[in-house]
PDB file of N, CA and C in Angstrom:
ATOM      1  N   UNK A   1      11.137  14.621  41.034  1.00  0.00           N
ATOM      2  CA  UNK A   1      10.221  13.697  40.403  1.00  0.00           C
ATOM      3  C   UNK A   1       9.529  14.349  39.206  1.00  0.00           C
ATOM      4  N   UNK A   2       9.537  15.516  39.646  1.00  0.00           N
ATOM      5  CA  UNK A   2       8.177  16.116  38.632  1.00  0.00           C
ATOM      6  C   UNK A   2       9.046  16.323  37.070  1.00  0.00           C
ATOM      7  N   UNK A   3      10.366  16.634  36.809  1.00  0.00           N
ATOM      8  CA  UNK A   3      11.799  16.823  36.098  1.00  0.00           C
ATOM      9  C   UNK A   3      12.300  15.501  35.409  1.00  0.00           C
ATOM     10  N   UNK A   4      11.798  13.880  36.015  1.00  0.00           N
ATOM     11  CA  UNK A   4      11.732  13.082  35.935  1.00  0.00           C
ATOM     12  C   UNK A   4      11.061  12.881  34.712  1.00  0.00           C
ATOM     13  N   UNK A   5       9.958  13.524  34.942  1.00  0.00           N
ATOM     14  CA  UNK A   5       8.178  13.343  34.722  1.00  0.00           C
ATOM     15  C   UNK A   5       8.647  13.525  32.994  1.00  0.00           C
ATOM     16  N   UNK A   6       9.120  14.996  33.243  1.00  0.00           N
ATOM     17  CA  UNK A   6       8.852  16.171  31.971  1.00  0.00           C
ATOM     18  C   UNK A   6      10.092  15.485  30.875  1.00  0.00           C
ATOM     19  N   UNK A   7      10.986  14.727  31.438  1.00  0.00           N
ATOM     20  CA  UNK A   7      12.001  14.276  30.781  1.00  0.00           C
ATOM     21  C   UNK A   7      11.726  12.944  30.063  1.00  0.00           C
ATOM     22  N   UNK A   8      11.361  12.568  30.632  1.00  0.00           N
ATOM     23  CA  UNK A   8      10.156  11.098  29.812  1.00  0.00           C
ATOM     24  C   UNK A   8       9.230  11.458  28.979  1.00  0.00           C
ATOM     25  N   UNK A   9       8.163  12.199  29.590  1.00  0.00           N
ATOM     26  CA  UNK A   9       7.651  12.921  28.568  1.00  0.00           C
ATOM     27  C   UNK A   9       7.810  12.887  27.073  1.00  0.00           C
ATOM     28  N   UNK A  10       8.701  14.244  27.360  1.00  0.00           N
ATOM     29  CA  UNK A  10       9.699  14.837  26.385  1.00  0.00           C
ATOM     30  C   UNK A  10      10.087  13.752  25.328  1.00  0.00           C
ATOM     31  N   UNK A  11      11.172  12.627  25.870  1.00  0.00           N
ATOM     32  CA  UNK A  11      11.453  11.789  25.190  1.00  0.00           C
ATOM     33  C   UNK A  11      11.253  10.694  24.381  1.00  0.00           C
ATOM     34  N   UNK A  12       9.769  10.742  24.824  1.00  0.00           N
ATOM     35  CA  UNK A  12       8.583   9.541  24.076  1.00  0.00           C
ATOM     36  C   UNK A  12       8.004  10.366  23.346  1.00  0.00           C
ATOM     37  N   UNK A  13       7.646  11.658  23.197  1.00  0.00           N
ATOM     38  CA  UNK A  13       7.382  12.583  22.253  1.00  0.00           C
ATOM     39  C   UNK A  13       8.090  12.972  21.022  1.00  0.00           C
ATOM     40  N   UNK A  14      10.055  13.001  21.632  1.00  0.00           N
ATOM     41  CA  UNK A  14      10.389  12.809  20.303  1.00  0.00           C
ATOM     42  C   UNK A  14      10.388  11.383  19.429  1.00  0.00           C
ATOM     43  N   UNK A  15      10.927  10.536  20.375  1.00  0.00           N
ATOM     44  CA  UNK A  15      10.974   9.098  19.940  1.00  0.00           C
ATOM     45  C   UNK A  15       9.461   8.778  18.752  1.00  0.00           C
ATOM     46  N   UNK A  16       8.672   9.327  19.039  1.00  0.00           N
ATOM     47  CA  UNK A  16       7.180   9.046  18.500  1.00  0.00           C
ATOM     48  C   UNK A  16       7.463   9.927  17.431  1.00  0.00           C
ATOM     49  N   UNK A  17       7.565  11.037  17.322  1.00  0.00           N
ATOM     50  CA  UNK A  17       7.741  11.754  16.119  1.00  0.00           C
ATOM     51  C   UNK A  17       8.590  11.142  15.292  1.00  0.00           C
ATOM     52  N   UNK A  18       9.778  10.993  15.793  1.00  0.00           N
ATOM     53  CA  UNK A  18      10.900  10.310  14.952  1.00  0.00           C
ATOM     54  C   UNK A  18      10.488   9.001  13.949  1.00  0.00           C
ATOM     55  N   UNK A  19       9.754   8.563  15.078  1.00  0.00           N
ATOM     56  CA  UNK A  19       9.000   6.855  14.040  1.00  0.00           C
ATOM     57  C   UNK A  19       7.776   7.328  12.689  1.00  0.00           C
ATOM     58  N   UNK A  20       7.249   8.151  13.024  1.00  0.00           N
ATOM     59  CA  UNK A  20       6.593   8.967  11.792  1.00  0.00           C
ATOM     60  C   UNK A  20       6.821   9.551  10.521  1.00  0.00           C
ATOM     61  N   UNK A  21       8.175   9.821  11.252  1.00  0.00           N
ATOM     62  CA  UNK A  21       8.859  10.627   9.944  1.00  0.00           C
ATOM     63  C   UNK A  21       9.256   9.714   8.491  1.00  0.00           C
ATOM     64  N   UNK A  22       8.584   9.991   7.500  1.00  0.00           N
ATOM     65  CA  UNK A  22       8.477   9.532   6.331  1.00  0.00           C
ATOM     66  C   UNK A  22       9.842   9.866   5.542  1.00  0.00           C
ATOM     67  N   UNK A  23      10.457   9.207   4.207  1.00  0.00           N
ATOM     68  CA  UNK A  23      11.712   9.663   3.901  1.00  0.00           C
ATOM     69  C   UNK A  23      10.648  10.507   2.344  1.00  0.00           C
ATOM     70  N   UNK A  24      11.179  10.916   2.241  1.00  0.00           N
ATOM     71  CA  UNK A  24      10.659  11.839   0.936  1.00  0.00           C
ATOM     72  C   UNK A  24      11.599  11.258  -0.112  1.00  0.00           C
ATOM     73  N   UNK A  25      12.628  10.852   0.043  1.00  0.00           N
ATOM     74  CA  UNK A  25      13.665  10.414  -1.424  1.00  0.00           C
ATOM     75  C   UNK A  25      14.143   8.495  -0.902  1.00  0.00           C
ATOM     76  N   UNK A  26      12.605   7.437  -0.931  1.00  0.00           N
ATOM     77  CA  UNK A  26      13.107   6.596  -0.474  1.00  0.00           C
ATOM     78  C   UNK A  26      13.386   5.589  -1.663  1.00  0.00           C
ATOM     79  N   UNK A  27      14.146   4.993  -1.434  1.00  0.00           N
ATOM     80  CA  UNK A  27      14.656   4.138  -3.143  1.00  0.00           C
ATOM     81  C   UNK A  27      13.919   2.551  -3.079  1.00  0.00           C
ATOM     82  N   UNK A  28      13.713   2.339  -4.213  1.00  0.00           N
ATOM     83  CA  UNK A  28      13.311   1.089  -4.131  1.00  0.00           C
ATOM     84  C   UNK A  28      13.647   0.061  -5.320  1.00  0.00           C
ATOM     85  N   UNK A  29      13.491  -1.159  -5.624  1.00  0.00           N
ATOM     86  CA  UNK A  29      13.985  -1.498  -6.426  1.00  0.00           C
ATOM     87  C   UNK A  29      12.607  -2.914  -7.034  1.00  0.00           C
ATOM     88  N   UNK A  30      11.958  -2.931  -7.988  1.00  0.00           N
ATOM     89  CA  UNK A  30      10.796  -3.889  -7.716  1.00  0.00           C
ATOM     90  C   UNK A  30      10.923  -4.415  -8.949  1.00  0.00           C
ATOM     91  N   UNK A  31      10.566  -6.132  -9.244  1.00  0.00           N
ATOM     92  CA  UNK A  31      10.295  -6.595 -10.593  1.00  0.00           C
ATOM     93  C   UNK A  31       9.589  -6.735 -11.166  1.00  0.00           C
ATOM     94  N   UNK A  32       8.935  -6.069 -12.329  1.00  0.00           N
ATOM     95  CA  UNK A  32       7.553  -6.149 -13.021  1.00  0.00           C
ATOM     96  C   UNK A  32       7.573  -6.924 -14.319  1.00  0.00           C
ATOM     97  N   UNK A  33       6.736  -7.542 -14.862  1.00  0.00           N
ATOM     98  CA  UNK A  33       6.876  -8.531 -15.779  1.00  0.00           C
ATOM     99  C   UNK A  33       6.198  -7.405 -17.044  1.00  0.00           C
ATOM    100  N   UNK A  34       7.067  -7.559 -18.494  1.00  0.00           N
ATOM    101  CA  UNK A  34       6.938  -7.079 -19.642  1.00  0.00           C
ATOM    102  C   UNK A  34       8.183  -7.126 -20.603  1.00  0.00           C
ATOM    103  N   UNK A  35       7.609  -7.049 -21.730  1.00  0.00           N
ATOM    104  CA  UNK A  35       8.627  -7.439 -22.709  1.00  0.00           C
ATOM    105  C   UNK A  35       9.283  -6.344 -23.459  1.00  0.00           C
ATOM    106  N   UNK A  36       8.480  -5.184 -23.565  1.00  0.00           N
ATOM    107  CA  UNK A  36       8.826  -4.050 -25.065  1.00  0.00           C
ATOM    108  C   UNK A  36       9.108  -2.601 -24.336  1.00  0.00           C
ATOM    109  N   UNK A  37       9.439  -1.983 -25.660  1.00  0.00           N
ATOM    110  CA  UNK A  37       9.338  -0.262 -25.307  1.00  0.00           C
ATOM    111  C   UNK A  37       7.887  -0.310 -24.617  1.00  0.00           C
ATOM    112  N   UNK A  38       6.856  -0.699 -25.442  1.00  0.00           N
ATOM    113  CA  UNK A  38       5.482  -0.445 -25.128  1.00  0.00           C
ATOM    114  C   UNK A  38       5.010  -0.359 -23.637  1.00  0.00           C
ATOM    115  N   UNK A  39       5.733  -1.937 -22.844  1.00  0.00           N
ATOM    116  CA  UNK A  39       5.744  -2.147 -21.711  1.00  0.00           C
ATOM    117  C   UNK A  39       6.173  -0.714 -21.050  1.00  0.00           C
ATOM    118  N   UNK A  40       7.470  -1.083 -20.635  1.00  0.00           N
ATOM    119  CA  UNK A  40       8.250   0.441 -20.357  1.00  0.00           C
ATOM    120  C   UNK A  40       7.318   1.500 -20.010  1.00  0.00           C
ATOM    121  N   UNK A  41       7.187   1.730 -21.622  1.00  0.00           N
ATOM    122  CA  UNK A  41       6.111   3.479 -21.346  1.00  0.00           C
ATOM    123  C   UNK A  41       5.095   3.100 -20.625  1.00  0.00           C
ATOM    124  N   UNK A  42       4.292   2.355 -20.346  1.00  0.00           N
ATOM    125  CA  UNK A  42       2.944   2.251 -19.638  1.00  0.00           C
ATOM    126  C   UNK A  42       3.746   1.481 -18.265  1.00  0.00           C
ATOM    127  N   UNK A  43       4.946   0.874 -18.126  1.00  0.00           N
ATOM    128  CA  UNK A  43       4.613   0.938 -16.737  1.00  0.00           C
ATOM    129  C   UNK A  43       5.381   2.070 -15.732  1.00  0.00           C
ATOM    130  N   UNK A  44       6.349   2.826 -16.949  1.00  0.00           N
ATOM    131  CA  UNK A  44       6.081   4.177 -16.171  1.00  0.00           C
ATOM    132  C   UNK A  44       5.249   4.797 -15.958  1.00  0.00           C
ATOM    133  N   UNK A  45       4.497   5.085 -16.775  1.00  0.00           N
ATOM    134  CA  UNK A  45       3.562   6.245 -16.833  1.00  0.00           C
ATOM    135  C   UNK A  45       2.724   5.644 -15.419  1.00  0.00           C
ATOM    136  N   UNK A  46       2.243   4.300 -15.577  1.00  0.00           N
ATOM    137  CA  UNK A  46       1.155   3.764 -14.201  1.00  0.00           C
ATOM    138  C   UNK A  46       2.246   4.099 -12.769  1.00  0.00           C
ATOM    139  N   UNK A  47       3.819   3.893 -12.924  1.00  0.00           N
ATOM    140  CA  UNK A  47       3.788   4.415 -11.982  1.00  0.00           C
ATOM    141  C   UNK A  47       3.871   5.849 -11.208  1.00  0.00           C
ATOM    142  N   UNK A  48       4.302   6.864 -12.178  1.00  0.00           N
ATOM    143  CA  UNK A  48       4.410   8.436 -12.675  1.00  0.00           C
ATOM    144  C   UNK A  48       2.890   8.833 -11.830  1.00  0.00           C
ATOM    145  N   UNK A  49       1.774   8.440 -12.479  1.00  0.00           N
ATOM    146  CA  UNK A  49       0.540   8.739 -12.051  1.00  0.00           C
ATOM    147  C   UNK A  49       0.335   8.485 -10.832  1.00  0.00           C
ATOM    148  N   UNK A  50       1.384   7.778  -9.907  1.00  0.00           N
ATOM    149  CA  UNK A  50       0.955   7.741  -8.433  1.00  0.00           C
ATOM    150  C   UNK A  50       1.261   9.366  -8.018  1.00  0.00           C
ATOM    151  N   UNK A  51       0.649   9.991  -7.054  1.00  0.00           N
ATOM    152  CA  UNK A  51       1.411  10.681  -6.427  1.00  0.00           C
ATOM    153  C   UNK A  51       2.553  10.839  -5.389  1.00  0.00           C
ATOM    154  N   UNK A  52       3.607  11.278  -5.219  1.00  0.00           N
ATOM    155  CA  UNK A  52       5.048  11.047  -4.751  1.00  0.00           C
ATOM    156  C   UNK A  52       5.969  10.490  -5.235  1.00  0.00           C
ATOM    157  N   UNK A  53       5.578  10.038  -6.328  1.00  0.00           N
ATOM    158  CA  UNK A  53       6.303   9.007  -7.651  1.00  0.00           C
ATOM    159  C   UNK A  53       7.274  10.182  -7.930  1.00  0.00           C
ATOM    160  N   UNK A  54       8.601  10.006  -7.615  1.00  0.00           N
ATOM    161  CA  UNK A  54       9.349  11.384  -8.133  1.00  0.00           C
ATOM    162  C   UNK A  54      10.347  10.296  -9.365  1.00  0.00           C
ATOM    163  N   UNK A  55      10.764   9.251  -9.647  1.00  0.00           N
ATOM    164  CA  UNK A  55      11.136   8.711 -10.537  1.00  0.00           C
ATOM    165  C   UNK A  55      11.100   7.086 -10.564  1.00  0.00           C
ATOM    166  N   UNK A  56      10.844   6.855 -11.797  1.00  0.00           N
ATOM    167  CA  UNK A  56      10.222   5.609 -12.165  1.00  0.00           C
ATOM    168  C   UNK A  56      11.024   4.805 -13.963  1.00  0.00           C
ATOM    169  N   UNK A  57      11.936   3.851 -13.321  1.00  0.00           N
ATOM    170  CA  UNK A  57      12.495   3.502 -14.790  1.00  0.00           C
ATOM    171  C   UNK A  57      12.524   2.612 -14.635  1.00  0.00           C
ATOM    172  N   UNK A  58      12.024   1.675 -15.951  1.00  0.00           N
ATOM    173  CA  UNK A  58      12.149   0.241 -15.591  1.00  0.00           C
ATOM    174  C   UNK A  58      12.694   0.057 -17.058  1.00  0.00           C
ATOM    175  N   UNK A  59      13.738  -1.340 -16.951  1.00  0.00           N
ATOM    176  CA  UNK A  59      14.542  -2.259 -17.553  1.00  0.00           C
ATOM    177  C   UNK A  59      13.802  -2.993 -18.719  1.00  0.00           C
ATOM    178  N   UNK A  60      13.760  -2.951 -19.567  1.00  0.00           N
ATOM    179  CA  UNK A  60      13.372  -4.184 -20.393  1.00  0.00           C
ATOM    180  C   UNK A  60      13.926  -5.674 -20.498  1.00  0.00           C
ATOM    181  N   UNK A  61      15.651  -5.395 -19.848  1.00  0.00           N
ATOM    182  CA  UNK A  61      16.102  -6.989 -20.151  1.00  0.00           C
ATOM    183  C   UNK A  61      15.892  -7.725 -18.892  1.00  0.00           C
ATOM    184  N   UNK A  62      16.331  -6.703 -17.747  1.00  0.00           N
ATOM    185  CA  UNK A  62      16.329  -7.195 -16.303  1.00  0.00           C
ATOM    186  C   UNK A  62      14.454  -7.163 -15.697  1.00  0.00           C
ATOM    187  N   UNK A  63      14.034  -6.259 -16.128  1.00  0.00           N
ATOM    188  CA  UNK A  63      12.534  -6.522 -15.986  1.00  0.00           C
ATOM    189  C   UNK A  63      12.084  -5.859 -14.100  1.00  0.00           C
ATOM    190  N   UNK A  64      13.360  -4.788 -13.648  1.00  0.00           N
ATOM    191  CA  UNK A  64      13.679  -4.132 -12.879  1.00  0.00           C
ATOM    192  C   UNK A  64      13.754  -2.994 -13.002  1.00  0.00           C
ATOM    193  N   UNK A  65      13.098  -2.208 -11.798  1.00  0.00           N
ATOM    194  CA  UNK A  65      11.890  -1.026 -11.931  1.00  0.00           C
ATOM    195  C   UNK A  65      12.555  -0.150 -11.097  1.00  0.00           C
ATOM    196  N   UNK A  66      13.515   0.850 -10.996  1.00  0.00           N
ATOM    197  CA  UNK A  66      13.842   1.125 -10.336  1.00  0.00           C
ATOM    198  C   UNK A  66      13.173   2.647 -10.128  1.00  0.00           C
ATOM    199  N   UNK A  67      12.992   2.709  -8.416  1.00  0.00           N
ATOM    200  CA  UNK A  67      11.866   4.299  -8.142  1.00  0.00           C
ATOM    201  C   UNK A  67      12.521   4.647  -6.571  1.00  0.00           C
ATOM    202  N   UNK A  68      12.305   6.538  -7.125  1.00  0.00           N
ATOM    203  CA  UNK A  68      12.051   6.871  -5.948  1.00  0.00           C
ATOM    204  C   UNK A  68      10.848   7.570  -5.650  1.00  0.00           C
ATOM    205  N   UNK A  69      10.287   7.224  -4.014  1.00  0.00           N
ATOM    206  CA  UNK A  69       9.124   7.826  -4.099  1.00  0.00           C
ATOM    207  C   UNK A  69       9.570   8.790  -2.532  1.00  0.00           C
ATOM    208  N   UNK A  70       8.501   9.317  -2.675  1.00  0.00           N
ATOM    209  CA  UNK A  70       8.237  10.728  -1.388  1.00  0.00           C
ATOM    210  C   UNK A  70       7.062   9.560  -0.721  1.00  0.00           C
ATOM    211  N   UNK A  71       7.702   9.038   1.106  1.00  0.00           N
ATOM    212  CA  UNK A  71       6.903   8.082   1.450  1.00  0.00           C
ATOM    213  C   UNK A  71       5.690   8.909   2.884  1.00  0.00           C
ATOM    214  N   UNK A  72       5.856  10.227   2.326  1.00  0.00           N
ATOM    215  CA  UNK A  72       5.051  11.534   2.863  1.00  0.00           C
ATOM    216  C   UNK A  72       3.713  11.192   1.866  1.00  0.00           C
ATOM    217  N   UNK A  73       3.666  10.631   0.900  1.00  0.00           N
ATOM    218  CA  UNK A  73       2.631  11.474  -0.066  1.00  0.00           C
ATOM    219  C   UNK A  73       1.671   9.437  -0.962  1.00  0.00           C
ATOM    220  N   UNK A  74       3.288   8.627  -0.446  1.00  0.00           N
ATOM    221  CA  UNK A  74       2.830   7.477  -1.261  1.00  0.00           C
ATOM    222  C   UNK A  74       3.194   6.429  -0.286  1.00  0.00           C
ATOM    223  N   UNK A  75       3.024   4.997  -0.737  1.00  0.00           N
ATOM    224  CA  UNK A  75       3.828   3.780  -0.545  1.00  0.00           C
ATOM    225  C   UNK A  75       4.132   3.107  -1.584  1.00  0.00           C
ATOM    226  N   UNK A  76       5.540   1.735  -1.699  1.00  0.00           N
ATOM    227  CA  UNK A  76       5.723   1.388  -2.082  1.00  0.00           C
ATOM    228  C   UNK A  76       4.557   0.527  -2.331  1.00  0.00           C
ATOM    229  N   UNK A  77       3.411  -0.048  -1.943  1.00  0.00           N
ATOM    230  CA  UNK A  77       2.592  -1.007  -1.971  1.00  0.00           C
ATOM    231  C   UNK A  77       1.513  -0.226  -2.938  1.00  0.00           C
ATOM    232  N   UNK A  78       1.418   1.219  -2.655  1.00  0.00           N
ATOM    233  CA  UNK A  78       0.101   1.984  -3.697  1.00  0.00           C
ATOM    234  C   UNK A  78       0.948   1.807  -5.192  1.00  0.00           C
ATOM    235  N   UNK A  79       2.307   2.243  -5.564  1.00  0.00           N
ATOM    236  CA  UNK A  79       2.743   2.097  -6.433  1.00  0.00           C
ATOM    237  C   UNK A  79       2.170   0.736  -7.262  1.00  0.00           C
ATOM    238  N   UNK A  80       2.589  -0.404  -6.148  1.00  0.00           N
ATOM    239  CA  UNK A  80       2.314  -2.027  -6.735  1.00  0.00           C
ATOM    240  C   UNK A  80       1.500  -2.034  -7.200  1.00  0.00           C
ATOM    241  N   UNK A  81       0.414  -1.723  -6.592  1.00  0.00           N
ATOM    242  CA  UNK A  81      -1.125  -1.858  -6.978  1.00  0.00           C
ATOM    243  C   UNK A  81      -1.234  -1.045  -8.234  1.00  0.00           C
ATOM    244  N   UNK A  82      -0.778   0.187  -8.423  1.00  0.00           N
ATOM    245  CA  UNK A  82      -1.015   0.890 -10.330  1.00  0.00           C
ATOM    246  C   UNK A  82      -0.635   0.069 -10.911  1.00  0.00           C
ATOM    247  N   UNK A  83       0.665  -0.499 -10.282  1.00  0.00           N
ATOM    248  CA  UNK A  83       1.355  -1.430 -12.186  1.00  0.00           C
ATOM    249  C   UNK A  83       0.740  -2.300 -12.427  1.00  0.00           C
ATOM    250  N   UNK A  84       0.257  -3.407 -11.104  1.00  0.00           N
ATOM    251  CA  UNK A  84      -1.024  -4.564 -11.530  1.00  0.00           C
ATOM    252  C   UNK A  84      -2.207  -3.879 -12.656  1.00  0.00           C
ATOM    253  N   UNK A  85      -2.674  -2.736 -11.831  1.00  0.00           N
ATOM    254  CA  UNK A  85      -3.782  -3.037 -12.526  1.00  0.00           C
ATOM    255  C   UNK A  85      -4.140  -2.190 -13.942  1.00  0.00           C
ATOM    256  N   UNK A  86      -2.652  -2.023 -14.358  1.00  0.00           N
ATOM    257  CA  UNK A  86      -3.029  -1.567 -15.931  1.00  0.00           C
ATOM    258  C   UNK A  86      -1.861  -3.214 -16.526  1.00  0.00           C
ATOM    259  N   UNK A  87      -1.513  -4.479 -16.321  1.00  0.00           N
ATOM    260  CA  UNK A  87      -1.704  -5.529 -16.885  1.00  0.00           C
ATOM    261  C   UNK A  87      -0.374  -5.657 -16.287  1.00  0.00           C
ATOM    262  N   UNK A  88       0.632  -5.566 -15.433  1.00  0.00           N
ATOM    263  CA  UNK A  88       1.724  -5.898 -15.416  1.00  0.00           C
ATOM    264  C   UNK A  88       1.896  -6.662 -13.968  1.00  0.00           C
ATOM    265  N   UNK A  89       2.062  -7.840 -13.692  1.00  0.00           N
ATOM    266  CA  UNK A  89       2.526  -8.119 -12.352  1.00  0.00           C
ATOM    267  C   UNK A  89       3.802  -7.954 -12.374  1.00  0.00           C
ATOM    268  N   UNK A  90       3.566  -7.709 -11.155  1.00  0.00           N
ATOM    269  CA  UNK A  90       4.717  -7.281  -9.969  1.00  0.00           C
ATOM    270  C   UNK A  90       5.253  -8.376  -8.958  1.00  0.00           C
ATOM    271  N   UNK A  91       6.474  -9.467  -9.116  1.00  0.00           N
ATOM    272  CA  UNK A  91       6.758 -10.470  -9.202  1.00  0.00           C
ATOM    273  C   UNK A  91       6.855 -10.151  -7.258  1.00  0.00           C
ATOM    274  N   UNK A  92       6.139 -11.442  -6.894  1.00  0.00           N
ATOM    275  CA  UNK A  92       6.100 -11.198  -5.529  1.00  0.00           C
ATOM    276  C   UNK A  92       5.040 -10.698  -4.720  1.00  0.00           C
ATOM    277  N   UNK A  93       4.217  -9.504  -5.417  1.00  0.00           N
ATOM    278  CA  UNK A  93       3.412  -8.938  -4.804  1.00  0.00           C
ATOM    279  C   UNK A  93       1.961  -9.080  -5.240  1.00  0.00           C
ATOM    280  N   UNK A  94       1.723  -8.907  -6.248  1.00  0.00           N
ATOM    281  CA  UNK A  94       0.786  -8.646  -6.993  1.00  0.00           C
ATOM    282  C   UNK A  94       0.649  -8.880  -8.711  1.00  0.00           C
ATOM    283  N   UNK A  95      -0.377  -9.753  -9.168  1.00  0.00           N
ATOM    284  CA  UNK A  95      -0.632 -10.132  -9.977  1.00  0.00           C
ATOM    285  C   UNK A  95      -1.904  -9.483 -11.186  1.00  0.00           C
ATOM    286  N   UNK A  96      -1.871  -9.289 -12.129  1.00  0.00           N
ATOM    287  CA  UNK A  96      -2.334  -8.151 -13.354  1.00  0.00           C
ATOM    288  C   UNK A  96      -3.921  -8.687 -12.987  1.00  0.00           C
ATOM    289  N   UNK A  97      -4.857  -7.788 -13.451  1.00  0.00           N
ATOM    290  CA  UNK A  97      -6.553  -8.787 -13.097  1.00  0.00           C
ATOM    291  C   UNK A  97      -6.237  -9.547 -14.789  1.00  0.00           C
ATOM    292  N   UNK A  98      -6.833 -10.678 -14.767  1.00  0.00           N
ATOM    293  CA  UNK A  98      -6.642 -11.802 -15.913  1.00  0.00           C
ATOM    294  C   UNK A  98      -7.326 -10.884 -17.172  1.00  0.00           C
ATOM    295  N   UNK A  99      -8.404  -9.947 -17.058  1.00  0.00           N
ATOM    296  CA  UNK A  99      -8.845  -9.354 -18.452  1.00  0.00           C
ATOM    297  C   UNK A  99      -7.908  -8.047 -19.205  1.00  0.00           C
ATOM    298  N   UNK A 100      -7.563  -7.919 -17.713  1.00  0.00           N
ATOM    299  CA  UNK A 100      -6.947  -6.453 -18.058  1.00  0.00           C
ATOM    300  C   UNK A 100      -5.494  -6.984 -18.611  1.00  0.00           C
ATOM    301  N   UNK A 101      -4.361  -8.087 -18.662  1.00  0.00           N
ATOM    302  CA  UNK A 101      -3.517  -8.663 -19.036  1.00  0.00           C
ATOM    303  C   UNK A 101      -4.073  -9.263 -20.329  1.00  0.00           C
ATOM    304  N   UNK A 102      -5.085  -9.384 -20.595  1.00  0.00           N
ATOM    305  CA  UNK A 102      -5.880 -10.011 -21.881  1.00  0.00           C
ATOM    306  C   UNK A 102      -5.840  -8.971 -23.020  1.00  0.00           C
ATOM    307  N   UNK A 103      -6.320  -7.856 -22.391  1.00  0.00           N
ATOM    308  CA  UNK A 103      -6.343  -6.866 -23.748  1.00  0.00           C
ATOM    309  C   UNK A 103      -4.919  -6.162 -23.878  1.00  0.00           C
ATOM    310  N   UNK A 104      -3.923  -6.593 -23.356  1.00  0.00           N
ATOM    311  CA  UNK A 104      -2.527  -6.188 -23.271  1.00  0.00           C
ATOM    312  C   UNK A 104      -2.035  -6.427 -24.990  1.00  0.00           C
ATOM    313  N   UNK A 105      -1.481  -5.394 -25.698  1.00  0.00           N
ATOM    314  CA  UNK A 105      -1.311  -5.840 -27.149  1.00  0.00           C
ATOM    315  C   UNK A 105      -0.683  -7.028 -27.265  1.00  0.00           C
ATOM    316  N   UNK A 106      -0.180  -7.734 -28.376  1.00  0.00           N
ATOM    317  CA  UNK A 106      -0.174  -9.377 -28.264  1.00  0.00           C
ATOM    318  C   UNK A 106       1.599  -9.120 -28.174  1.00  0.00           C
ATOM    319  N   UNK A 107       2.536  -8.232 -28.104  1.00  0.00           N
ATOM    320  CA  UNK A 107       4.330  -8.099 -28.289  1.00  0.00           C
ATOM    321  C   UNK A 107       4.215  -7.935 -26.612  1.00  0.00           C
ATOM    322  N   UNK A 108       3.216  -7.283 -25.991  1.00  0.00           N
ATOM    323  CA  UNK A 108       3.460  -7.263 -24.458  1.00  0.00           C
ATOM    324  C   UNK A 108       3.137  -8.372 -23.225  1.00  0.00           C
ATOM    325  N   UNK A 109       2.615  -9.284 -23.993  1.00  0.00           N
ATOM    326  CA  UNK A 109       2.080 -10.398 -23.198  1.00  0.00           C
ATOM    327  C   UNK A 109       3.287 -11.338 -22.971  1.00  0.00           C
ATOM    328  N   UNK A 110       3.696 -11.271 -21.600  1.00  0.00           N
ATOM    329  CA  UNK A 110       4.805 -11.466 -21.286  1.00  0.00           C
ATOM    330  C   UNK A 110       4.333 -12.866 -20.453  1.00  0.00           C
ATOM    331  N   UNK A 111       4.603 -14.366 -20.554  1.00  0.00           N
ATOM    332  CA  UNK A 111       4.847 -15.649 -19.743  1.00  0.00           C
ATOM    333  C   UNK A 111       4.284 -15.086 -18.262  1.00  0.00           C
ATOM    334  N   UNK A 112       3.604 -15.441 -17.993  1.00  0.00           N
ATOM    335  CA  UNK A 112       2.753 -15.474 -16.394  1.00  0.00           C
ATOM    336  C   UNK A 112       3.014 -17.014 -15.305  1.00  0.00           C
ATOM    337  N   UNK A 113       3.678 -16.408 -14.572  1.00  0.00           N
ATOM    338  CA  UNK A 113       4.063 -17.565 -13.512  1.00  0.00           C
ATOM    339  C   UNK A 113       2.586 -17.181 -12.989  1.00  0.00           C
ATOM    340  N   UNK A 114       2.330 -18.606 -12.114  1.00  0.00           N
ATOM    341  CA  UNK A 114       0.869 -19.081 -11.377  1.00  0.00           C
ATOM    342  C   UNK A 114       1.275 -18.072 -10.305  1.00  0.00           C
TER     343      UNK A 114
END
């Protein structure tokens, strides 16, 4: 019984660790709304400035962001939240604050679905 015990244990201990374990190189693929180079550079850079952000490129025609992050250090959802809030929504998730999309130069103001 007691062998029983230690073997259950054991096995909900790894099982539990295992569910913790974060991927460090996890891929993702997200759509952010912008039109220019200008776009681009700032919504890398907003996402660069996350930490675990190990790469961050986004599309100008497809308007597709492609990243990997270290999910030890970040989430895909902290990422979301930088690109909103330097003017870019993030189709699906999160939407730019209305002032901060306001002072966006006038070539980056990209059509805003409701």
């Amino acid at each position: 019984m007691k062998k029983l015990l230690i073997v259950m244990v054991t096995l909900l201990t790894v099982q539990g660790w295992a569910q913790e374990k974060k991927n460090k190189n996890a891929a993702y693929t997200i759509e952010v709304n912008g039109n220019c180079e200008t776009c681009k550079q700032r919504i890398e850079k907003a996402a660069y400035a996350v930490k675990g952000v190990k790469s961050a490129v986004w599309n100008i025609e497809t308007h597709q962001l492609q990243l990997i992050i270290n999910e030890e250090k970040t989430t895909l959802d902290g990422v979301k939240k930088a690109i909103a809030a330097i003017g870019h929504d993030v189709i699906g998730s999160y939407k730019a604050p209305e002032g901060v999309y306001e002072n966006l130069h006038h070539c980056c103001k990209y059509e805003r679905l409701n």
